[in-house]
PDB file of N, CA and C in Angstrom:
ATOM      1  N   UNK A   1      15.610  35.710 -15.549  1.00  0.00           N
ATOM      2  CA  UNK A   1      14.214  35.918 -15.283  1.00  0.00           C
ATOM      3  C   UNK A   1      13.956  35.704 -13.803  1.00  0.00           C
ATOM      4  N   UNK A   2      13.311  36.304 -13.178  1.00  0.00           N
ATOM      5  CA  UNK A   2      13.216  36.864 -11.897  1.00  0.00           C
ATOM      6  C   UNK A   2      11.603  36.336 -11.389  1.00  0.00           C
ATOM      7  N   UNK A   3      11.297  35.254 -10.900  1.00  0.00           N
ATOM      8  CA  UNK A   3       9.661  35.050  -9.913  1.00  0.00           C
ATOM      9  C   UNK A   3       9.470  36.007  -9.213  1.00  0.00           C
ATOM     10  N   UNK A   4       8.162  36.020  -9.396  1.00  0.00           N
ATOM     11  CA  UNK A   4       7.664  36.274  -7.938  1.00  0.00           C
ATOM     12  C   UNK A   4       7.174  35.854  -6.979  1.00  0.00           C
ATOM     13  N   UNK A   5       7.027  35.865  -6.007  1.00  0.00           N
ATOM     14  CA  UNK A   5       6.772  35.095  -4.820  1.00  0.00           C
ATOM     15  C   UNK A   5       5.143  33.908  -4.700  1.00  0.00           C
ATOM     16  N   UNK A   6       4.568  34.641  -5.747  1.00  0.00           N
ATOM     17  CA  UNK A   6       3.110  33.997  -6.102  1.00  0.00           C
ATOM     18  C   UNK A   6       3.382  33.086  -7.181  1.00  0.00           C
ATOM     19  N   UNK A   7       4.461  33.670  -7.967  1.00  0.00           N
ATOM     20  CA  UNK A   7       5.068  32.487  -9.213  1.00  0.00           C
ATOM     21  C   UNK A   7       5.499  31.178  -8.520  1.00  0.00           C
ATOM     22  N   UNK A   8       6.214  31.552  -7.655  1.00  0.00           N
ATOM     23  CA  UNK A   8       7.337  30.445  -6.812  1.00  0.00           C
ATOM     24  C   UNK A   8       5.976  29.804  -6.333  1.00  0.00           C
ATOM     25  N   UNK A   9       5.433  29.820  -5.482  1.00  0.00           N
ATOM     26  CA  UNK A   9       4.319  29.408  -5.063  1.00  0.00           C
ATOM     27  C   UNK A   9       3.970  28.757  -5.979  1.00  0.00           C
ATOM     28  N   UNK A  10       2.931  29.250  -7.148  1.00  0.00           N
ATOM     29  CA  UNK A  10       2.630  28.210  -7.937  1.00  0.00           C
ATOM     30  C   UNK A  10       3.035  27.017  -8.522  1.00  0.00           C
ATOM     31  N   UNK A  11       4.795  27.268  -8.858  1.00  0.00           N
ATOM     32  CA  UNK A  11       5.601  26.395  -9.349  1.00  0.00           C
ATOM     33  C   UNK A  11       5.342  25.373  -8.197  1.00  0.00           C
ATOM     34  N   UNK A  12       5.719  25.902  -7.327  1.00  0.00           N
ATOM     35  CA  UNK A  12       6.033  25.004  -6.017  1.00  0.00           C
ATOM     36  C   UNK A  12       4.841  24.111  -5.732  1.00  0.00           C
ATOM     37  N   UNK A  13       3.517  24.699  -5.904  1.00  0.00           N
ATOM     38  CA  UNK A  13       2.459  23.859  -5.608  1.00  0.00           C
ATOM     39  C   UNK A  13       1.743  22.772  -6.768  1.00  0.00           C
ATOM     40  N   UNK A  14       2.454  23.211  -7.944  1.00  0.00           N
ATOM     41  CA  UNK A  14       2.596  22.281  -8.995  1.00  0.00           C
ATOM     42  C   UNK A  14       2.828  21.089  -9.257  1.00  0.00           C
ATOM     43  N   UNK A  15       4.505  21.210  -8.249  1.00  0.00           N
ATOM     44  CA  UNK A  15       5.752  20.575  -8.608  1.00  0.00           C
ATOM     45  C   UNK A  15       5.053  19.426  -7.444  1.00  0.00           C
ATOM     46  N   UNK A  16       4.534  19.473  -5.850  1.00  0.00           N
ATOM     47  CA  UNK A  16       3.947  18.800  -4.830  1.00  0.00           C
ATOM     48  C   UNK A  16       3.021  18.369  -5.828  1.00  0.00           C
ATOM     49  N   UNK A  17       2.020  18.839  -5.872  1.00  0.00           N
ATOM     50  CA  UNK A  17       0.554  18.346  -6.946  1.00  0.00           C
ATOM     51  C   UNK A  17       1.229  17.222  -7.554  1.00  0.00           C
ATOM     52  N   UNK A  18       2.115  17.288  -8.616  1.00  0.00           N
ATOM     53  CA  UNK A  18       2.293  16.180  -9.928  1.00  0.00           C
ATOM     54  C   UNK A  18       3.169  15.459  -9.101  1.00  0.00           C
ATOM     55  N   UNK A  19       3.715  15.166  -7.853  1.00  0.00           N
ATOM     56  CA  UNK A  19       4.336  13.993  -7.120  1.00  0.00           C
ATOM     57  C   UNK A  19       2.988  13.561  -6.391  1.00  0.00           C
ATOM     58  N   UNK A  20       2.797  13.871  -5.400  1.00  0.00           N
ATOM     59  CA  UNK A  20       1.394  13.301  -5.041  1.00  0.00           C
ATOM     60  C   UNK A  20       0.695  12.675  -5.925  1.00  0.00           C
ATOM     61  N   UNK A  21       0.266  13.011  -7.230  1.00  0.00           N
ATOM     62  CA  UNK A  21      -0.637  12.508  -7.850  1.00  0.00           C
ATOM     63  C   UNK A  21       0.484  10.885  -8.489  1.00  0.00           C
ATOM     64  N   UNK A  22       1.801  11.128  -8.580  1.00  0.00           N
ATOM     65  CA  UNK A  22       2.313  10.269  -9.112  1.00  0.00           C
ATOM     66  C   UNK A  22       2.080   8.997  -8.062  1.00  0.00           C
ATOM     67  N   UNK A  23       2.546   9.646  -7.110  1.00  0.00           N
ATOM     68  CA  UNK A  23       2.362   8.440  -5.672  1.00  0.00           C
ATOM     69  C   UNK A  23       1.192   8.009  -5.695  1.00  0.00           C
ATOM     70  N   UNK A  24       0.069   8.796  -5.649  1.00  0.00           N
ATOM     71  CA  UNK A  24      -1.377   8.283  -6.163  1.00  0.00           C
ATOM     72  C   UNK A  24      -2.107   7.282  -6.542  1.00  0.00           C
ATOM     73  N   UNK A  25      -1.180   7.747  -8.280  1.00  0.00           N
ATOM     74  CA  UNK A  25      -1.487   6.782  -9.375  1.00  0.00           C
ATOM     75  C   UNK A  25      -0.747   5.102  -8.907  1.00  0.00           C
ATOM     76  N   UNK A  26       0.772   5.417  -8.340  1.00  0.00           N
ATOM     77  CA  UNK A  26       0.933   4.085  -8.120  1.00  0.00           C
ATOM     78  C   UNK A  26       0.005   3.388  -7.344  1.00  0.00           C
ATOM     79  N   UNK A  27      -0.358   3.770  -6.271  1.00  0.00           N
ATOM     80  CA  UNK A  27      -1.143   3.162  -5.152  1.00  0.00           C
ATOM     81  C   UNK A  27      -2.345   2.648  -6.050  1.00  0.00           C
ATOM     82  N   UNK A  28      -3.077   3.700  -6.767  1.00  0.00           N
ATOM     83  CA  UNK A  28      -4.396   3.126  -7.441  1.00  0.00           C
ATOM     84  C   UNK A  28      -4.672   2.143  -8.452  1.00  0.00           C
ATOM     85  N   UNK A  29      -3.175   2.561  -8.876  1.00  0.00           N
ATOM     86  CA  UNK A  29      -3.183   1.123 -10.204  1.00  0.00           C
ATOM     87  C   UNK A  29      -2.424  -0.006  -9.582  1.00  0.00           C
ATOM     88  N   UNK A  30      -1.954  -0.280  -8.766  1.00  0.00           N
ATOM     89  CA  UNK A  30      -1.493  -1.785  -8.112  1.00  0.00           C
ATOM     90  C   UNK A  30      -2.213  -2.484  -8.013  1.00  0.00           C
ATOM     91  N   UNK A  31      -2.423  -3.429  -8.210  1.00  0.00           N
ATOM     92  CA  UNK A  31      -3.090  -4.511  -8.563  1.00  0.00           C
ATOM     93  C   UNK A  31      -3.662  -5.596  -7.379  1.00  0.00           C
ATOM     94  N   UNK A  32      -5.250  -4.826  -7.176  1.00  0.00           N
ATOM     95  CA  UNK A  32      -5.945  -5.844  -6.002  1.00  0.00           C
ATOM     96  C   UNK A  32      -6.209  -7.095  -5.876  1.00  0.00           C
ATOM     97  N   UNK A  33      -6.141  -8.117  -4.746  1.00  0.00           N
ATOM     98  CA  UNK A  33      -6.464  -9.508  -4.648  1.00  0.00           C
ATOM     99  C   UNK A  33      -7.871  -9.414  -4.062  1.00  0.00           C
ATOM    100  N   UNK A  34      -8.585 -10.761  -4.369  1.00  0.00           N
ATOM    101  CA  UNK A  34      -9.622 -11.045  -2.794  1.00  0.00           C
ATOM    102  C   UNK A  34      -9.477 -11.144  -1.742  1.00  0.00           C
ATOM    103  N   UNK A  35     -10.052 -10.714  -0.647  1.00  0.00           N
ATOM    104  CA  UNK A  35      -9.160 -10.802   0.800  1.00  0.00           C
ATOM    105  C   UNK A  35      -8.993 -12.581   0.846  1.00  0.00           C
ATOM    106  N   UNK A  36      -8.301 -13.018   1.766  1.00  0.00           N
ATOM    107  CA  UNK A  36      -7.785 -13.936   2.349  1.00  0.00           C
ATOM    108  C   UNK A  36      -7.721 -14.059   3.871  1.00  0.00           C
ATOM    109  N   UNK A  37      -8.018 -14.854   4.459  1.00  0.00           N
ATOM    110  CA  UNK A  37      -7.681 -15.303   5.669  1.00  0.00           C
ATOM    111  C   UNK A  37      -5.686 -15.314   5.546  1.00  0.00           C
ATOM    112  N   UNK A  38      -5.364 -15.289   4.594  1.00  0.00           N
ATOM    113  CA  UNK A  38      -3.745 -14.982   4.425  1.00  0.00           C
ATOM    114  C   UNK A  38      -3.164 -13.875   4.288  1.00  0.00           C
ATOM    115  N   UNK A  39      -3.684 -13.005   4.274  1.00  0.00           N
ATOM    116  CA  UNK A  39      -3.167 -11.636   3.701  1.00  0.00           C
ATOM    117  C   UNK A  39      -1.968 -10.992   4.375  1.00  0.00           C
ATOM    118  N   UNK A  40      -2.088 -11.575   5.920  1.00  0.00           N
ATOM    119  CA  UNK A  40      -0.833 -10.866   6.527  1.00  0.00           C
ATOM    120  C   UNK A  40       0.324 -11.264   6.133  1.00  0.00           C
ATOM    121  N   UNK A  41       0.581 -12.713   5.635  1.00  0.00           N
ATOM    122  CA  UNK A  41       1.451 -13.588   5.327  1.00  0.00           C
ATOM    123  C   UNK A  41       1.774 -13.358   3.861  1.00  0.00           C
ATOM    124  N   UNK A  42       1.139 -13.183   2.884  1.00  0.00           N
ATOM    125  CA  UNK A  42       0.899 -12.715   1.464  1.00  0.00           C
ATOM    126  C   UNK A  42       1.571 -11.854   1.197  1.00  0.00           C
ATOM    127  N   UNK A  43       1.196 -10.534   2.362  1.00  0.00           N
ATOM    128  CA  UNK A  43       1.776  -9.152   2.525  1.00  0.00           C
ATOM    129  C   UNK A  43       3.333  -9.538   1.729  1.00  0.00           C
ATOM    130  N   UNK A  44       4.051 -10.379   2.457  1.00  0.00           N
ATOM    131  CA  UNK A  44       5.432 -10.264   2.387  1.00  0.00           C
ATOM    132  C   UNK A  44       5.690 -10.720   1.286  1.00  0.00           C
ATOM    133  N   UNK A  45       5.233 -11.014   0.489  1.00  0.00           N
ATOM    134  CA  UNK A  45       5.581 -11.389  -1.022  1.00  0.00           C
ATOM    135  C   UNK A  45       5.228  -9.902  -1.996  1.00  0.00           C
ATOM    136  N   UNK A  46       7.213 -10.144  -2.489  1.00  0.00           N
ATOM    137  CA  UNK A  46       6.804  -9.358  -3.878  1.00  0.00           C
ATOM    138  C   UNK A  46       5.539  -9.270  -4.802  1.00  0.00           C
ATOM    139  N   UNK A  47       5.672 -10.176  -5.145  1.00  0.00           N
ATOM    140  CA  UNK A  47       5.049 -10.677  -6.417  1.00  0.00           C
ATOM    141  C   UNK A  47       3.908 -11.779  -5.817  1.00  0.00           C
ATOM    142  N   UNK A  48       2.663 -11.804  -5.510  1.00  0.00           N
ATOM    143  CA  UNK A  48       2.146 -12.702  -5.149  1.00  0.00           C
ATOM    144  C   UNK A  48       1.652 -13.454  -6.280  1.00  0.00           C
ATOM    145  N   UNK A  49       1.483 -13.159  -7.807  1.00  0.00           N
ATOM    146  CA  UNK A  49       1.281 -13.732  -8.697  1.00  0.00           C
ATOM    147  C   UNK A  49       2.146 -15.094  -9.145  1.00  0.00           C
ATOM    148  N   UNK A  50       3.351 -14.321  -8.850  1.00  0.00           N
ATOM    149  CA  UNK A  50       4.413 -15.395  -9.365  1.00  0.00           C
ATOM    150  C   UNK A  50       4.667 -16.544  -7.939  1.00  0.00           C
ATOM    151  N   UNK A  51       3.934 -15.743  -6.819  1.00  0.00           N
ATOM    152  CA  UNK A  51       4.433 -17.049  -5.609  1.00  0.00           C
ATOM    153  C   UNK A  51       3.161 -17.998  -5.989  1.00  0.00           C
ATOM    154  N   UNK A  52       1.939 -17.689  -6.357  1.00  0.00           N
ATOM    155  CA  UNK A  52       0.815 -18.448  -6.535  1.00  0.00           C
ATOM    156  C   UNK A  52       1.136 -19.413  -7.570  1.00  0.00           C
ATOM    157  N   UNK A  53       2.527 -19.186  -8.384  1.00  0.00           N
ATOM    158  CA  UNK A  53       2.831 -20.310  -9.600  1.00  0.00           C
ATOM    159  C   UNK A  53       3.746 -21.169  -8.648  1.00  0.00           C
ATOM    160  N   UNK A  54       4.664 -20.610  -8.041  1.00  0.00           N
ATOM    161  CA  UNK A  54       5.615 -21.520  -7.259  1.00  0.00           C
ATOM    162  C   UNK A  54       4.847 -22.168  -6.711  1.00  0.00           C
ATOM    163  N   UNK A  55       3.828 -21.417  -5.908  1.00  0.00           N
ATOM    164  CA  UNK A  55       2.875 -22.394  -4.838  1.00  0.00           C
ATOM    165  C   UNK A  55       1.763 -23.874  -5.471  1.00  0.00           C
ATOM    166  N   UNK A  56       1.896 -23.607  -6.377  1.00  0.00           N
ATOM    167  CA  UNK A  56       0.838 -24.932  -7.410  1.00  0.00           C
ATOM    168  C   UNK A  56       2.424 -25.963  -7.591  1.00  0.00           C
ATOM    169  N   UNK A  57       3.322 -25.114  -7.919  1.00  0.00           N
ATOM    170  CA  UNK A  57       4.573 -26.664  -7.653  1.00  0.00           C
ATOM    171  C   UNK A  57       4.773 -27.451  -6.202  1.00  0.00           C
ATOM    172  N   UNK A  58       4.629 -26.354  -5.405  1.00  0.00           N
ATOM    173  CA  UNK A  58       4.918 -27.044  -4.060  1.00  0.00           C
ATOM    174  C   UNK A  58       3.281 -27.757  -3.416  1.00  0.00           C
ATOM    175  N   UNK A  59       2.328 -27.603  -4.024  1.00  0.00           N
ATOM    176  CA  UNK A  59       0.918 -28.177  -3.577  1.00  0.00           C
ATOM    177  C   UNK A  59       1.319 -29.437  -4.430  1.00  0.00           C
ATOM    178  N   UNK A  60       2.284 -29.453  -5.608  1.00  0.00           N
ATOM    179  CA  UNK A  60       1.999 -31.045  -5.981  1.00  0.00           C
ATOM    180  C   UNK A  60       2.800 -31.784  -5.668  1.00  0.00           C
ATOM    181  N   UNK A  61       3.686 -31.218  -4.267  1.00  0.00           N
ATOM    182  CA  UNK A  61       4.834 -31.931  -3.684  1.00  0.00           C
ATOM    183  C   UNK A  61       4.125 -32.647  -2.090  1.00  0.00           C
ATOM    184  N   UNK A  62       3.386 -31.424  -1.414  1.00  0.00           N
ATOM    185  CA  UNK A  62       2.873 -32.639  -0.671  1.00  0.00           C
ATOM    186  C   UNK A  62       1.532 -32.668   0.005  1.00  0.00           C
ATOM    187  N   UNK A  63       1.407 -33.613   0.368  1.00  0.00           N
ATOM    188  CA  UNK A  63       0.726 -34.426   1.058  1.00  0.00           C
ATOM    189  C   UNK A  63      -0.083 -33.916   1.979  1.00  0.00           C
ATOM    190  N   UNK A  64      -1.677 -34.124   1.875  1.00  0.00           N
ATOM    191  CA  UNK A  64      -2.716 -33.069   2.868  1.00  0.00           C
ATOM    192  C   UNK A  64      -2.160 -32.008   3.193  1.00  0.00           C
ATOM    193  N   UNK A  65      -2.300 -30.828   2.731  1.00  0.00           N
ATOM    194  CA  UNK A  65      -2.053 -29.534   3.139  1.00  0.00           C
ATOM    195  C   UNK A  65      -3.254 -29.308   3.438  1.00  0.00           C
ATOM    196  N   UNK A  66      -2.893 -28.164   4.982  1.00  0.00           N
ATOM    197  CA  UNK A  66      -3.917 -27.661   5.898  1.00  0.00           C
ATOM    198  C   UNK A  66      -3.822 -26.176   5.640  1.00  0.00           C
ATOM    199  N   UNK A  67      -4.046 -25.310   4.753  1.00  0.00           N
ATOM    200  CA  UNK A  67      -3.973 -24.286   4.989  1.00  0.00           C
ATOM    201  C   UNK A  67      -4.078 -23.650   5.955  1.00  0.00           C
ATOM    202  N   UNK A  68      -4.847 -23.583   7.227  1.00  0.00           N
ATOM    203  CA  UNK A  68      -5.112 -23.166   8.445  1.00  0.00           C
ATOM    204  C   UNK A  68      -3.949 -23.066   8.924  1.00  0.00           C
ATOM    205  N   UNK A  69      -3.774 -25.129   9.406  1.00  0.00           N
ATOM    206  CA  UNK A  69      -2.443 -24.881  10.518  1.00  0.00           C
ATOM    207  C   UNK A  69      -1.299 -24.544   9.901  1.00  0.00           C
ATOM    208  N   UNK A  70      -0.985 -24.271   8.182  1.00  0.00           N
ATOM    209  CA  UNK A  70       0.318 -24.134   7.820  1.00  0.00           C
ATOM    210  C   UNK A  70      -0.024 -22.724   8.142  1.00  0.00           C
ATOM    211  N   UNK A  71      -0.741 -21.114   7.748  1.00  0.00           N
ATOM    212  CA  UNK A  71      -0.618 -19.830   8.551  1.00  0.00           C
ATOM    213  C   UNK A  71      -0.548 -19.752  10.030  1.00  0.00           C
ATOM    214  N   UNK A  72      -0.927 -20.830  10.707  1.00  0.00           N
ATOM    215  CA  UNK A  72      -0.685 -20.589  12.149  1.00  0.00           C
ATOM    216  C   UNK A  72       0.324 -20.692  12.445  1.00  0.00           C
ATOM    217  N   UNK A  73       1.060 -22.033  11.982  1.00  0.00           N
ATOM    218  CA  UNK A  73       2.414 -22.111  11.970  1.00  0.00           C
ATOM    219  C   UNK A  73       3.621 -21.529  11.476  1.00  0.00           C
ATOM    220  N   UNK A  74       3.417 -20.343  10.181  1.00  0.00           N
ATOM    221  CA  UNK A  74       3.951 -19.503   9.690  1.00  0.00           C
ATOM    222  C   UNK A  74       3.742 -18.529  10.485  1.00  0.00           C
ATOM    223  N   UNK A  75       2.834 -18.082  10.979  1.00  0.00           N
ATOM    224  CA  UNK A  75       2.471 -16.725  11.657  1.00  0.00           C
ATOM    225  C   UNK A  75       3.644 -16.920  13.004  1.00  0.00           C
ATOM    226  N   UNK A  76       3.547 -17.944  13.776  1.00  0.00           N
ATOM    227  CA  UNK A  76       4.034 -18.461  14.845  1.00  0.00           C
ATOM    228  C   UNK A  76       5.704 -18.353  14.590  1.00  0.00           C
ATOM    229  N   UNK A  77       6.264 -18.608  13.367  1.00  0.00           N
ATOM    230  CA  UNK A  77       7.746 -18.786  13.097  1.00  0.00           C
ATOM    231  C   UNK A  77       7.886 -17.225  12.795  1.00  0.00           C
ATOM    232  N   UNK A  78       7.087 -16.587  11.977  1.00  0.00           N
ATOM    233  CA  UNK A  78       7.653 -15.251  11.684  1.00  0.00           C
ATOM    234  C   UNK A  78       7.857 -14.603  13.285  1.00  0.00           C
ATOM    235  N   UNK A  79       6.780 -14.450  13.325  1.00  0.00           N
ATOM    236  CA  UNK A  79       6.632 -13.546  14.593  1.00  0.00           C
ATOM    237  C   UNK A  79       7.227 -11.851  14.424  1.00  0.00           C
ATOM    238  N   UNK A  80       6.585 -11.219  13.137  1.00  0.00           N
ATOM    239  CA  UNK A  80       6.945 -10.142  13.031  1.00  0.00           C
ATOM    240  C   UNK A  80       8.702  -9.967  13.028  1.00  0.00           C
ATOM    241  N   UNK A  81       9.166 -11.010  12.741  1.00  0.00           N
ATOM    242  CA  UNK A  81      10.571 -11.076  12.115  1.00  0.00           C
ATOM    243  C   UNK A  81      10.893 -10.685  10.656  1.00  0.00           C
ATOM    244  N   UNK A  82      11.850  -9.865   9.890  1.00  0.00           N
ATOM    245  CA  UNK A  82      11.967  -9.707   8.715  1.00  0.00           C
ATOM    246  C   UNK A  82      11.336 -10.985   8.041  1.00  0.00           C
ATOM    247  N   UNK A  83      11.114 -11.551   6.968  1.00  0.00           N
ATOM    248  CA  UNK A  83      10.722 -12.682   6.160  1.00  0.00           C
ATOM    249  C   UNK A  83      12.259 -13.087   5.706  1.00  0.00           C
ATOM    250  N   UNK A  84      13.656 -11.971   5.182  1.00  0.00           N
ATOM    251  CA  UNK A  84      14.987 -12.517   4.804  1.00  0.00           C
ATOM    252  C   UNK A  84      15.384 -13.276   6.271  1.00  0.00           C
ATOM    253  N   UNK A  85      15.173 -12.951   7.752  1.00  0.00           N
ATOM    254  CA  UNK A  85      16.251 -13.125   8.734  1.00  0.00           C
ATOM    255  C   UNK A  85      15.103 -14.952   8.855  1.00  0.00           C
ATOM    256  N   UNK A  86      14.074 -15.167   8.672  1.00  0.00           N
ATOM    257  CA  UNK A  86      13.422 -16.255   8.360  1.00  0.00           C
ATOM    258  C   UNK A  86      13.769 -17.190   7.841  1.00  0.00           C
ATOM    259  N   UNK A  87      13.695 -16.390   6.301  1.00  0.00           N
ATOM    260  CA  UNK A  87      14.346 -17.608   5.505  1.00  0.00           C
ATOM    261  C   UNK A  87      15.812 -17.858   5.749  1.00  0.00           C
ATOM    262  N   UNK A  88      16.773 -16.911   5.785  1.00  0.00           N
ATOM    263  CA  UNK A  88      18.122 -17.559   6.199  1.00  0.00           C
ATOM    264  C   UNK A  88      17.814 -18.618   7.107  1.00  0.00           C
ATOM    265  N   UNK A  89      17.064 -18.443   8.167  1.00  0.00           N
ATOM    266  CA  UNK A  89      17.518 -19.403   9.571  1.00  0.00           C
ATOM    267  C   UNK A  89      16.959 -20.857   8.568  1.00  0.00           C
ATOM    268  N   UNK A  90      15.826 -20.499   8.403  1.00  0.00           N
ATOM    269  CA  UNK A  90      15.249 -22.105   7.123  1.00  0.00           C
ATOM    270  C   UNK A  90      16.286 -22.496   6.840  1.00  0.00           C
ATOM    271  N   UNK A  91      17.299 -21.976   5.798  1.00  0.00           N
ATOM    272  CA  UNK A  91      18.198 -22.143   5.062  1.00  0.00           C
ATOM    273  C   UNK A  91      19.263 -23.213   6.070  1.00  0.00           C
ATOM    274  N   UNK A  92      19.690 -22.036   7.296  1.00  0.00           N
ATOM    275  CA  UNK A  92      20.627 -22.676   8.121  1.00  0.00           C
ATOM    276  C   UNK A  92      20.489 -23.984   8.890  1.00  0.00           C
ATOM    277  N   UNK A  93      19.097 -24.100   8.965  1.00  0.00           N
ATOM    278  CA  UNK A  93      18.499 -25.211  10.168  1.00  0.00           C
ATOM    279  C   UNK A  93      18.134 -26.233   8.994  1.00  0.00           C
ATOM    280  N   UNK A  94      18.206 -25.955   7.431  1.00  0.00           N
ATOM    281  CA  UNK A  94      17.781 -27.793   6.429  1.00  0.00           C
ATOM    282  C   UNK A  94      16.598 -27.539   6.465  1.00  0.00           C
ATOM    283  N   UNK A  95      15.616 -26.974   6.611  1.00  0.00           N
ATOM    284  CA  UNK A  95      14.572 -26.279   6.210  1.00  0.00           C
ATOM    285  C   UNK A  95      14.372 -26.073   5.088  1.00  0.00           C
ATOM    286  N   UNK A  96      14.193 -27.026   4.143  1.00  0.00           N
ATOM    287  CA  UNK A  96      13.914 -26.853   2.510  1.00  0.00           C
ATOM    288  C   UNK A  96      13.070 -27.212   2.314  1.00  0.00           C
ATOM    289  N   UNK A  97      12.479 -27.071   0.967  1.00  0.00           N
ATOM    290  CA  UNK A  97      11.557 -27.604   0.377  1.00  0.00           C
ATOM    291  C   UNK A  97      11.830 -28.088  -1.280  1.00  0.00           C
ATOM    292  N   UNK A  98      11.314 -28.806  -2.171  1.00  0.00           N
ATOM    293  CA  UNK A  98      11.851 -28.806  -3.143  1.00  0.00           C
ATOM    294  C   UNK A  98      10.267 -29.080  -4.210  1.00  0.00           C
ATOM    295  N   UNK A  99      10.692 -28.167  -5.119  1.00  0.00           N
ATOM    296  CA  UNK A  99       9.307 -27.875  -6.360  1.00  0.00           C
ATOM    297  C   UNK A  99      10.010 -27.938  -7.288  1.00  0.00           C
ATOM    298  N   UNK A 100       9.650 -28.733  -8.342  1.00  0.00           N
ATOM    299  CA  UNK A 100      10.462 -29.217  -9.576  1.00  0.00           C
ATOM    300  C   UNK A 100      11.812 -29.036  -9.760  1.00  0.00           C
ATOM    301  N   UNK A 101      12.147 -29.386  -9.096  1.00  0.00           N
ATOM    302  CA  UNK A 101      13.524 -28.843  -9.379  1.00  0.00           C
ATOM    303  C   UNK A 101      14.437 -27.797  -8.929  1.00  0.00           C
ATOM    304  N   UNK A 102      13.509 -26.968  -7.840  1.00  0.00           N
ATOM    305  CA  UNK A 102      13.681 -26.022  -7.041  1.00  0.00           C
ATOM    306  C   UNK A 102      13.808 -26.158  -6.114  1.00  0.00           C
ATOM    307  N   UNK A 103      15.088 -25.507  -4.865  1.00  0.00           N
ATOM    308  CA  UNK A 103      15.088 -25.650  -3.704  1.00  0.00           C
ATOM    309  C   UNK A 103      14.684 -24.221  -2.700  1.00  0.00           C
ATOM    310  N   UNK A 104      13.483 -24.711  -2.371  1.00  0.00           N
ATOM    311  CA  UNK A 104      13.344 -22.805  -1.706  1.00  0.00           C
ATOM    312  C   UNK A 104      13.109 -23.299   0.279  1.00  0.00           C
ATOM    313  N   UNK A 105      13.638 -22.176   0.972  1.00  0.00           N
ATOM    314  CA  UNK A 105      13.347 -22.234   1.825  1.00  0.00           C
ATOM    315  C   UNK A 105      12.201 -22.534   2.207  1.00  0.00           C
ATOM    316  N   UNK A 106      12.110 -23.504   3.348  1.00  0.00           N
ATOM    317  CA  UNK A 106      10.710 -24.489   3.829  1.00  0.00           C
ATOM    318  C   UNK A 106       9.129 -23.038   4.044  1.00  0.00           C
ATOM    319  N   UNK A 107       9.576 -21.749   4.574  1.00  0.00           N
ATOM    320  CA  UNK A 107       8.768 -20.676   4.757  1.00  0.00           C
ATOM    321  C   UNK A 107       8.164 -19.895   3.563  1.00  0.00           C
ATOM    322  N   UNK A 108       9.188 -20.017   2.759  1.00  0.00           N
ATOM    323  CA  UNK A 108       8.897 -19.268   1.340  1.00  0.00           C
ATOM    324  C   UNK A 108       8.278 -20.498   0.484  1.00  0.00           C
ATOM    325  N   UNK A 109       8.112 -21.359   0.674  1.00  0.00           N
ATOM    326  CA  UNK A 109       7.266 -22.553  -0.019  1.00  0.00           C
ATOM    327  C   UNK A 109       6.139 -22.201   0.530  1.00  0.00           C
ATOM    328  N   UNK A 110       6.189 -22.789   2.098  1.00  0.00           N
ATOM    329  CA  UNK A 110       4.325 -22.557   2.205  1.00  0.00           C
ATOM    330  C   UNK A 110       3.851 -21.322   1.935  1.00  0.00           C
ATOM    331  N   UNK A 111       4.157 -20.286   2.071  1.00  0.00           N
ATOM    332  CA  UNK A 111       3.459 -18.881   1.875  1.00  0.00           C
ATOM    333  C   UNK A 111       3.056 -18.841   0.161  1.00  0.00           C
ATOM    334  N   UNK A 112       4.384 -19.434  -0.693  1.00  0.00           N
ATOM    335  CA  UNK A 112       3.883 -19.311  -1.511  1.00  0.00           C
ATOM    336  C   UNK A 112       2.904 -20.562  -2.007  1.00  0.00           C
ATOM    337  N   UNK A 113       2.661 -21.413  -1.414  1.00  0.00           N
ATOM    338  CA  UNK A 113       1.276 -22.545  -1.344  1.00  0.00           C
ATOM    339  C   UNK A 113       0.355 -21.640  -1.135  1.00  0.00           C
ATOM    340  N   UNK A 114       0.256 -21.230  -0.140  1.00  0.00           N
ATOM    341  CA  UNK A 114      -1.193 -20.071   0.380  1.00  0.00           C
ATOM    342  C   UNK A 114      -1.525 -19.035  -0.176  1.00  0.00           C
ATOM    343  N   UNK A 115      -0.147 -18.698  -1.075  1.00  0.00           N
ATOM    344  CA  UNK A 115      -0.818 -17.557  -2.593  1.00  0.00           C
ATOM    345  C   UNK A 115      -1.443 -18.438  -3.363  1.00  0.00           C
ATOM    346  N   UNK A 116      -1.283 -19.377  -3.612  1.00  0.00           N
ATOM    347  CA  UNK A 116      -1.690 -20.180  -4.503  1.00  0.00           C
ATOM    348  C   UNK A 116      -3.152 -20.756  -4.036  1.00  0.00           C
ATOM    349  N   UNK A 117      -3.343 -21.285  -2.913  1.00  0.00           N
ATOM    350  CA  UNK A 117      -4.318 -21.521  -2.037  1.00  0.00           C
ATOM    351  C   UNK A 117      -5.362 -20.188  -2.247  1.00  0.00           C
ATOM    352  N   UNK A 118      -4.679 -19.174  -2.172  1.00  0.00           N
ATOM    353  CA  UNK A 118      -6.106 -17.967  -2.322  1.00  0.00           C
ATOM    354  C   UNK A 118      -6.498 -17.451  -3.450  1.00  0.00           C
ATOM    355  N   UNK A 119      -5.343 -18.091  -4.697  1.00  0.00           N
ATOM    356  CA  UNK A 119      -5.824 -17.053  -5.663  1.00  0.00           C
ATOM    357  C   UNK A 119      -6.772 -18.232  -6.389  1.00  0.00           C
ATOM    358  N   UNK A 120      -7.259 -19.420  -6.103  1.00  0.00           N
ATOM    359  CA  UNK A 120      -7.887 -20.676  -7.050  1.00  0.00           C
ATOM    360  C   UNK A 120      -9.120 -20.486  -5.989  1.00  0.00           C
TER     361      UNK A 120
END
């Protein structure tokens, strides 16, 4: 069976149409937060749901948390650095943190405190 050039076309503008709309749909159904004074920092989390659970373990580990100066001070360490080449150096420099029983890099704790911090 043989198109024609207006067939091909159509197929073709079909085939764009139902990807676009797929890309679309992902974008529209992902799942919105309230803004935050954190959001740039947030950004880098998969899952900010599940860091907002880690982050309620590590809020009951310590002691006066400043949300402010802990994003200034996160903002200041990232510095538009990957978040992995981050946490390795955490890792390398004893930079831990520990939440029940968990040992997560000292960066990936507070961020995930400050999911936790924005979503309560």
């Amino acid at each position: 069976m043989k198109l024609s050039r207006r067939q091909t076309l159509y197929v073709g503008g079909g085939a764009l149409a139902l990807a676009g709309a797929g890309a679309g749909g992902r974008f529209l159904l992902r799942k919105r937060y309230a803004p935050s004074p954190y959001d740039d920092l947030l950004v880098l989390l998969n899952n900010r749901d599940a860091a907002a659970q880690i982050g309620e373990t590590v809020l009951a580990e310590v002691d006066n948390f400043d949300p402010k100066a802990t994003a200034d001070h996160l903002r200041t360490r990232i510095a538009g650095r990957p978040l992995s080449a981050v946490l390795t150096e955490d890792t390398s420099k004893g930079r831990l943190v520990e939440a029940s029983g968990w040992v997560l890099p000292e960066s990936l704790g507070l961020i995930c405190a400050l999911a936790a911090k924005a979503a309560a």
